[in-house]
N, C-alpha and C. Protein backbone atom coordinates (compact mmCIF):
# COMPACT_ATOMS: atom_id res chain seq x y z
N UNK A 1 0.80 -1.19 0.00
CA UNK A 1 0.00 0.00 0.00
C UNK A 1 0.85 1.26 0.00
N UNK A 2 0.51 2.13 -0.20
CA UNK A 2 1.06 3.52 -0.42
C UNK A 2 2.14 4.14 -1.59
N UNK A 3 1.89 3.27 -2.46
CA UNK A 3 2.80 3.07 -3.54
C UNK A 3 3.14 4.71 -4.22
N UNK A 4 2.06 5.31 -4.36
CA UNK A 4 2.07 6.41 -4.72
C UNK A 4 2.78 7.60 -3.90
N UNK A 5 2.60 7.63 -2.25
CA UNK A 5 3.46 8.11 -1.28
C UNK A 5 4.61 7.82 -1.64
N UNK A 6 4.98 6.39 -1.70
CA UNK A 6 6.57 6.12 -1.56
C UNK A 6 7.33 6.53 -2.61
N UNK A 7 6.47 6.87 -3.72
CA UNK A 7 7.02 7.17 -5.22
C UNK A 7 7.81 8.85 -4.69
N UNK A 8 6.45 9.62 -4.75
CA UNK A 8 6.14 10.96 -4.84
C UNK A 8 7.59 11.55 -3.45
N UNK A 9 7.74 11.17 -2.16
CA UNK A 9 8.77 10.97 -1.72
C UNK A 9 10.54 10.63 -2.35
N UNK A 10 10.35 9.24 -2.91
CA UNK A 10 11.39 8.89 -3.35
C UNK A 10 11.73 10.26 -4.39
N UNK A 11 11.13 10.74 -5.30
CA UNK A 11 10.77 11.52 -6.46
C UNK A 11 11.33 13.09 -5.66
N UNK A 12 10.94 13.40 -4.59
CA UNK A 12 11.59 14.64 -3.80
C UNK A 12 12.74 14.67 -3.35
N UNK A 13 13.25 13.46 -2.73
CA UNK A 13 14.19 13.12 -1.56
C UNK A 13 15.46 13.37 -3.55
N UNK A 14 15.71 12.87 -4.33
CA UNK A 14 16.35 12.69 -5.42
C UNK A 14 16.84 13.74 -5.62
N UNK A 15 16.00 15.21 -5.80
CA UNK A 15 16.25 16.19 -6.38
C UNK A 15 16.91 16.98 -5.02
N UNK A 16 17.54 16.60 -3.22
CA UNK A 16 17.90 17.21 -2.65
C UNK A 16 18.00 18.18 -2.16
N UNK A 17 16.54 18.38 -1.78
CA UNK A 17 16.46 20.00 -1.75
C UNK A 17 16.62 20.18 -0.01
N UNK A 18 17.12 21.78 0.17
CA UNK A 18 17.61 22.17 0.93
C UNK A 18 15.98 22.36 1.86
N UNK A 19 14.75 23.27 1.13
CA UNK A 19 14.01 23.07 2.15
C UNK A 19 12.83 21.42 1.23
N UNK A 20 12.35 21.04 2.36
CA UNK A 20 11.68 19.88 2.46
C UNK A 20 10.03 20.15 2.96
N UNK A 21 9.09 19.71 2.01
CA UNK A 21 7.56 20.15 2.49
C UNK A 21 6.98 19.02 2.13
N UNK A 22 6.06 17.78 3.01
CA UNK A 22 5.86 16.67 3.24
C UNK A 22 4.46 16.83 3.83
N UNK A 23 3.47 16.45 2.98
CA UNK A 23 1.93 16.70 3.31
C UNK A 23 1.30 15.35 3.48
N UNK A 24 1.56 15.05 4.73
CA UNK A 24 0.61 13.90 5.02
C UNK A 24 1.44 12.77 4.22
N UNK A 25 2.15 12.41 3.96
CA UNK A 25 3.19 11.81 3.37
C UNK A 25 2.70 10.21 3.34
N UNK A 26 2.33 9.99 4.74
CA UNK A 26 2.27 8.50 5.03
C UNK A 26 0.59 7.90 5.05
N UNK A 27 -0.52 8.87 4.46
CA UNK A 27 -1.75 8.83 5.21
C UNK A 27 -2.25 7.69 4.99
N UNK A 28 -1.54 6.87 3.44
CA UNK A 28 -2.35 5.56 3.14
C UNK A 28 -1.59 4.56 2.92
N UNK A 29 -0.60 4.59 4.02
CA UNK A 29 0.62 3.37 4.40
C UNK A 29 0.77 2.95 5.43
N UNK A 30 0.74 1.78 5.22
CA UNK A 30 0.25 0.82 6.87
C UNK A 30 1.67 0.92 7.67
N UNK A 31 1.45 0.26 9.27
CA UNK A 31 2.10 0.90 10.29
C UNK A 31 3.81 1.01 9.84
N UNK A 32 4.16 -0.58 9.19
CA UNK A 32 5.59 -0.96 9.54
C UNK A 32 5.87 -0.21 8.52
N UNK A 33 4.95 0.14 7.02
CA UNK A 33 5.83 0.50 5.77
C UNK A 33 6.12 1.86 6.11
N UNK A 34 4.73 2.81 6.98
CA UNK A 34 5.23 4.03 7.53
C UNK A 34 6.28 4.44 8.53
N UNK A 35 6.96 3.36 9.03
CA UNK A 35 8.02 3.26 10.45
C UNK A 35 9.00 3.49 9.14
N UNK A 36 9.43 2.50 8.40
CA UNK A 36 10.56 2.29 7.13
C UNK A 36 10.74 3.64 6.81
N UNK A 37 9.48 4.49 6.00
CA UNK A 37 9.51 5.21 5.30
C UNK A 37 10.32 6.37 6.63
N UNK A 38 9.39 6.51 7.76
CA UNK A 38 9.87 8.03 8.34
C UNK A 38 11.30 7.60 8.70
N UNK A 39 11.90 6.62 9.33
CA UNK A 39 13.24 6.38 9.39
C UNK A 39 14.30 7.03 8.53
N UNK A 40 13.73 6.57 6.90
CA UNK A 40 14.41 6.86 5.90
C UNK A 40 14.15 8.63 5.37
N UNK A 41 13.04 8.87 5.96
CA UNK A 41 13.13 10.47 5.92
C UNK A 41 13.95 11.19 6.73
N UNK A 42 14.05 10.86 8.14
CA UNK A 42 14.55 11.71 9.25
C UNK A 42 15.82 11.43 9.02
N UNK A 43 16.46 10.32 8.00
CA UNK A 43 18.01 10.91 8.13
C UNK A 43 17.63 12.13 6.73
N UNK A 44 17.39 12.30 5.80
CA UNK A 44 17.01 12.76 4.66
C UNK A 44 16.74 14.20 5.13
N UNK A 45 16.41 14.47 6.11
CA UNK A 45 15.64 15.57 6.86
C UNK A 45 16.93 16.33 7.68
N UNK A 46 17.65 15.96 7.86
CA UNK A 46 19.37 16.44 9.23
C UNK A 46 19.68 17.01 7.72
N UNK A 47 20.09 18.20 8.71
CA UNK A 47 20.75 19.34 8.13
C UNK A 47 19.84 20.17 6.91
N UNK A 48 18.50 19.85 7.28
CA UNK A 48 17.58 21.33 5.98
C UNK A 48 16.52 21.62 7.14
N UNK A 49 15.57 22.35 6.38
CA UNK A 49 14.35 22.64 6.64
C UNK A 49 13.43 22.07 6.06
N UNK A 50 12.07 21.52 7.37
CA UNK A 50 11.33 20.57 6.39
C UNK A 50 10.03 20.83 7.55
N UNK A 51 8.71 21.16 6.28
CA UNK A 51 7.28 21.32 6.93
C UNK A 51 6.89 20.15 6.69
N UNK A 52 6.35 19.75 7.94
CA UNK A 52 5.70 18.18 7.71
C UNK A 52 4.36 18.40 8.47
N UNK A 53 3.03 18.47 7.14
CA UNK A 53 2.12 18.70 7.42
C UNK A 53 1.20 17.12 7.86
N UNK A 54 0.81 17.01 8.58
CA UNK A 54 0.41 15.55 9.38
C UNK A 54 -0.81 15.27 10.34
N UNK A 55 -1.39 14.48 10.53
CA UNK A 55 -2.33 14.31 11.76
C UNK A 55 -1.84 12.86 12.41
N UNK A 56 -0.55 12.44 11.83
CA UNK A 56 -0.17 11.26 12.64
C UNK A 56 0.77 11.43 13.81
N UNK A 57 0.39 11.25 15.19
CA UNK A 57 0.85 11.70 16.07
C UNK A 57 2.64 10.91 16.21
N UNK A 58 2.40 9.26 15.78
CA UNK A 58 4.14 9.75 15.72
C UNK A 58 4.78 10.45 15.16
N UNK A 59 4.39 11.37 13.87
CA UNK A 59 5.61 12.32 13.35
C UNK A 59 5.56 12.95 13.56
N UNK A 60 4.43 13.66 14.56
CA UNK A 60 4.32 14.86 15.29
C UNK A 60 5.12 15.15 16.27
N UNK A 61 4.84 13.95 17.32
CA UNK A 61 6.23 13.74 18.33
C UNK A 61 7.23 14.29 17.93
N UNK A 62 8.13 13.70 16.90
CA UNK A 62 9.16 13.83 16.67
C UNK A 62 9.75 15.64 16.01
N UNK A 63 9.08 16.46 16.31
CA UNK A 63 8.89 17.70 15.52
C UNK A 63 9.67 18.60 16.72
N UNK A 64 10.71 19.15 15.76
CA UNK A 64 11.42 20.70 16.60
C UNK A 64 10.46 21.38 16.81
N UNK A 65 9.59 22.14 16.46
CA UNK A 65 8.44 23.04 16.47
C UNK A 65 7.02 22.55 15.62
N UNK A 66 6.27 22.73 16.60
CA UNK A 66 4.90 22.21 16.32
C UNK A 66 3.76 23.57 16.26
N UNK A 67 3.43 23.68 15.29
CA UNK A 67 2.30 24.40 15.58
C UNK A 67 0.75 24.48 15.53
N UNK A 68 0.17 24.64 15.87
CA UNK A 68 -1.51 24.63 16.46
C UNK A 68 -2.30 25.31 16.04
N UNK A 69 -3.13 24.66 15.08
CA UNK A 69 -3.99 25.86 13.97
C UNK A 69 -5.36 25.24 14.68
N UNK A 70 -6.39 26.42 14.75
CA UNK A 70 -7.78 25.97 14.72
C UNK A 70 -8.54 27.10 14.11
N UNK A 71 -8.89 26.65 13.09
CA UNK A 71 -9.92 27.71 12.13
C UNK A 71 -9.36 28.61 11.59
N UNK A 72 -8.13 27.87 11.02
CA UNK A 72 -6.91 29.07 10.26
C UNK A 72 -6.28 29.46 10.73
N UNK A 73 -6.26 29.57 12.32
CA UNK A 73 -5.00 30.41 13.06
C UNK A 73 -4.41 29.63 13.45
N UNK A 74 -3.19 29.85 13.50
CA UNK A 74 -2.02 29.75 14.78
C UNK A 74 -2.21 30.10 15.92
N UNK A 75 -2.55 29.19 16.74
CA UNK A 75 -3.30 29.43 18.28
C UNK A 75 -1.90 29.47 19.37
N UNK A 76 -1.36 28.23 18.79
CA UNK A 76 0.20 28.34 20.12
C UNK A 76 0.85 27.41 18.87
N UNK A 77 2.32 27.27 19.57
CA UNK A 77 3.60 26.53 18.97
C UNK A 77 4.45 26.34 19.66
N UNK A 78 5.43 25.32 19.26
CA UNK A 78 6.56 24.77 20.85
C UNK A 78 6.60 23.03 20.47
N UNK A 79 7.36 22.51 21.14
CA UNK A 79 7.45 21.06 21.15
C UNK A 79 6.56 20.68 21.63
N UNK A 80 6.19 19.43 21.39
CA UNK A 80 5.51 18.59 21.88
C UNK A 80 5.09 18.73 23.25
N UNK A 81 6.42 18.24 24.08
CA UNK A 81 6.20 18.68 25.71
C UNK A 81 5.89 19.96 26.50
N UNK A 82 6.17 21.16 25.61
CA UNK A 82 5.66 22.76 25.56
C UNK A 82 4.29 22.29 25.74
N UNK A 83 3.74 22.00 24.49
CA UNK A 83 2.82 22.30 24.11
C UNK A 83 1.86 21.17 24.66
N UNK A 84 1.82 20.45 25.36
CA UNK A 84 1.54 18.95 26.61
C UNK A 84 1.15 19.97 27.31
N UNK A 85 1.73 20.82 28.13
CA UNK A 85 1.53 21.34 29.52
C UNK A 85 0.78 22.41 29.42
N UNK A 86 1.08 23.70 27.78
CA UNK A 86 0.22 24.89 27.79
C UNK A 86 -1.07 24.89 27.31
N UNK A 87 -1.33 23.67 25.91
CA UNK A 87 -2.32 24.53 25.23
C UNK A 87 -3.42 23.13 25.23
N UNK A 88 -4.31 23.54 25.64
CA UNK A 88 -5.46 22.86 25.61
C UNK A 88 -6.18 21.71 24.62
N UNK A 89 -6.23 22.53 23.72
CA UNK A 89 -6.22 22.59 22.36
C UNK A 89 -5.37 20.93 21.80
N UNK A 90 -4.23 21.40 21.84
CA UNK A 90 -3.39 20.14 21.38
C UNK A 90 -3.40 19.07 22.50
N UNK A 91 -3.73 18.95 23.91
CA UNK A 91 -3.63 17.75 24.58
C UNK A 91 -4.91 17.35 24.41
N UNK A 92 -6.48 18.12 23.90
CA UNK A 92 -7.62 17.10 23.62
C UNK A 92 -7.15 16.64 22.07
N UNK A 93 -6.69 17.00 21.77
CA UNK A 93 -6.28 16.43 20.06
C UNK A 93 -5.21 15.24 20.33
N UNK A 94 -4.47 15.47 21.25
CA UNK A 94 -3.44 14.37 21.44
C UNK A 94 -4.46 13.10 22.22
N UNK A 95 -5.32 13.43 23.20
CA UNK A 95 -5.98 12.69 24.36
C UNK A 95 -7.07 11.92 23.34
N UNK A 96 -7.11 12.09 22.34
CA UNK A 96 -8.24 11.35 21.59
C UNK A 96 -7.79 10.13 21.03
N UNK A 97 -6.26 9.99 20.79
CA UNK A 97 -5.84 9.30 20.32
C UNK A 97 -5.10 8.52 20.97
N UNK A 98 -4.72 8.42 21.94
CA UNK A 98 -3.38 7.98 22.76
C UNK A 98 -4.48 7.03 23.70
């Protein structure tokens, strides 16, 4: 499954670009092929800039800066654990799933 992800990826990661923008990347790739794939991104990812737009909470985890939109805005931003303790918002979004 996700044949088209893994393409469209492989197809970015080639051309080496300095910044990196990754939309939902993994949404229709089952657990282990999505573990493979982000592995093989996050070395791909050291040393650029890269927006990784997502609702899958492991690649969220893993995020220098996270930010928190509801109804178009930017409500708060911060790591993960920042953003655990301040904003409301992101621990019922996290608490739904966990």
């Amino acid at each position: 499954g996700g044949q088209r992800q893994r393409l469209a990826i492989a197809r970015a990661l080639l051309t080496d670009p300095r910044i990196l923008i990754i939309d939902d990347s993994t949404s229709a790739i089952d657990s282990a092929t999505e573990d493979r794939i982000q592995r093989a991104i996050n070395k791909v990812m050291e040393g650029r800039t890269t927006l990784l737009i997502t609702h899958r909470l492991s690649q969220i985890r893993r995020a220098d800066k996270i930010l928190v939109l509801h109804q178009g805005e930017i409500i708060d931003q911060g790591s993960h654990e920042a953003l655990m303790v301040r904003c409301g918002l992101y621990q019922r979004i996290f608490a739904r799933y966990v």
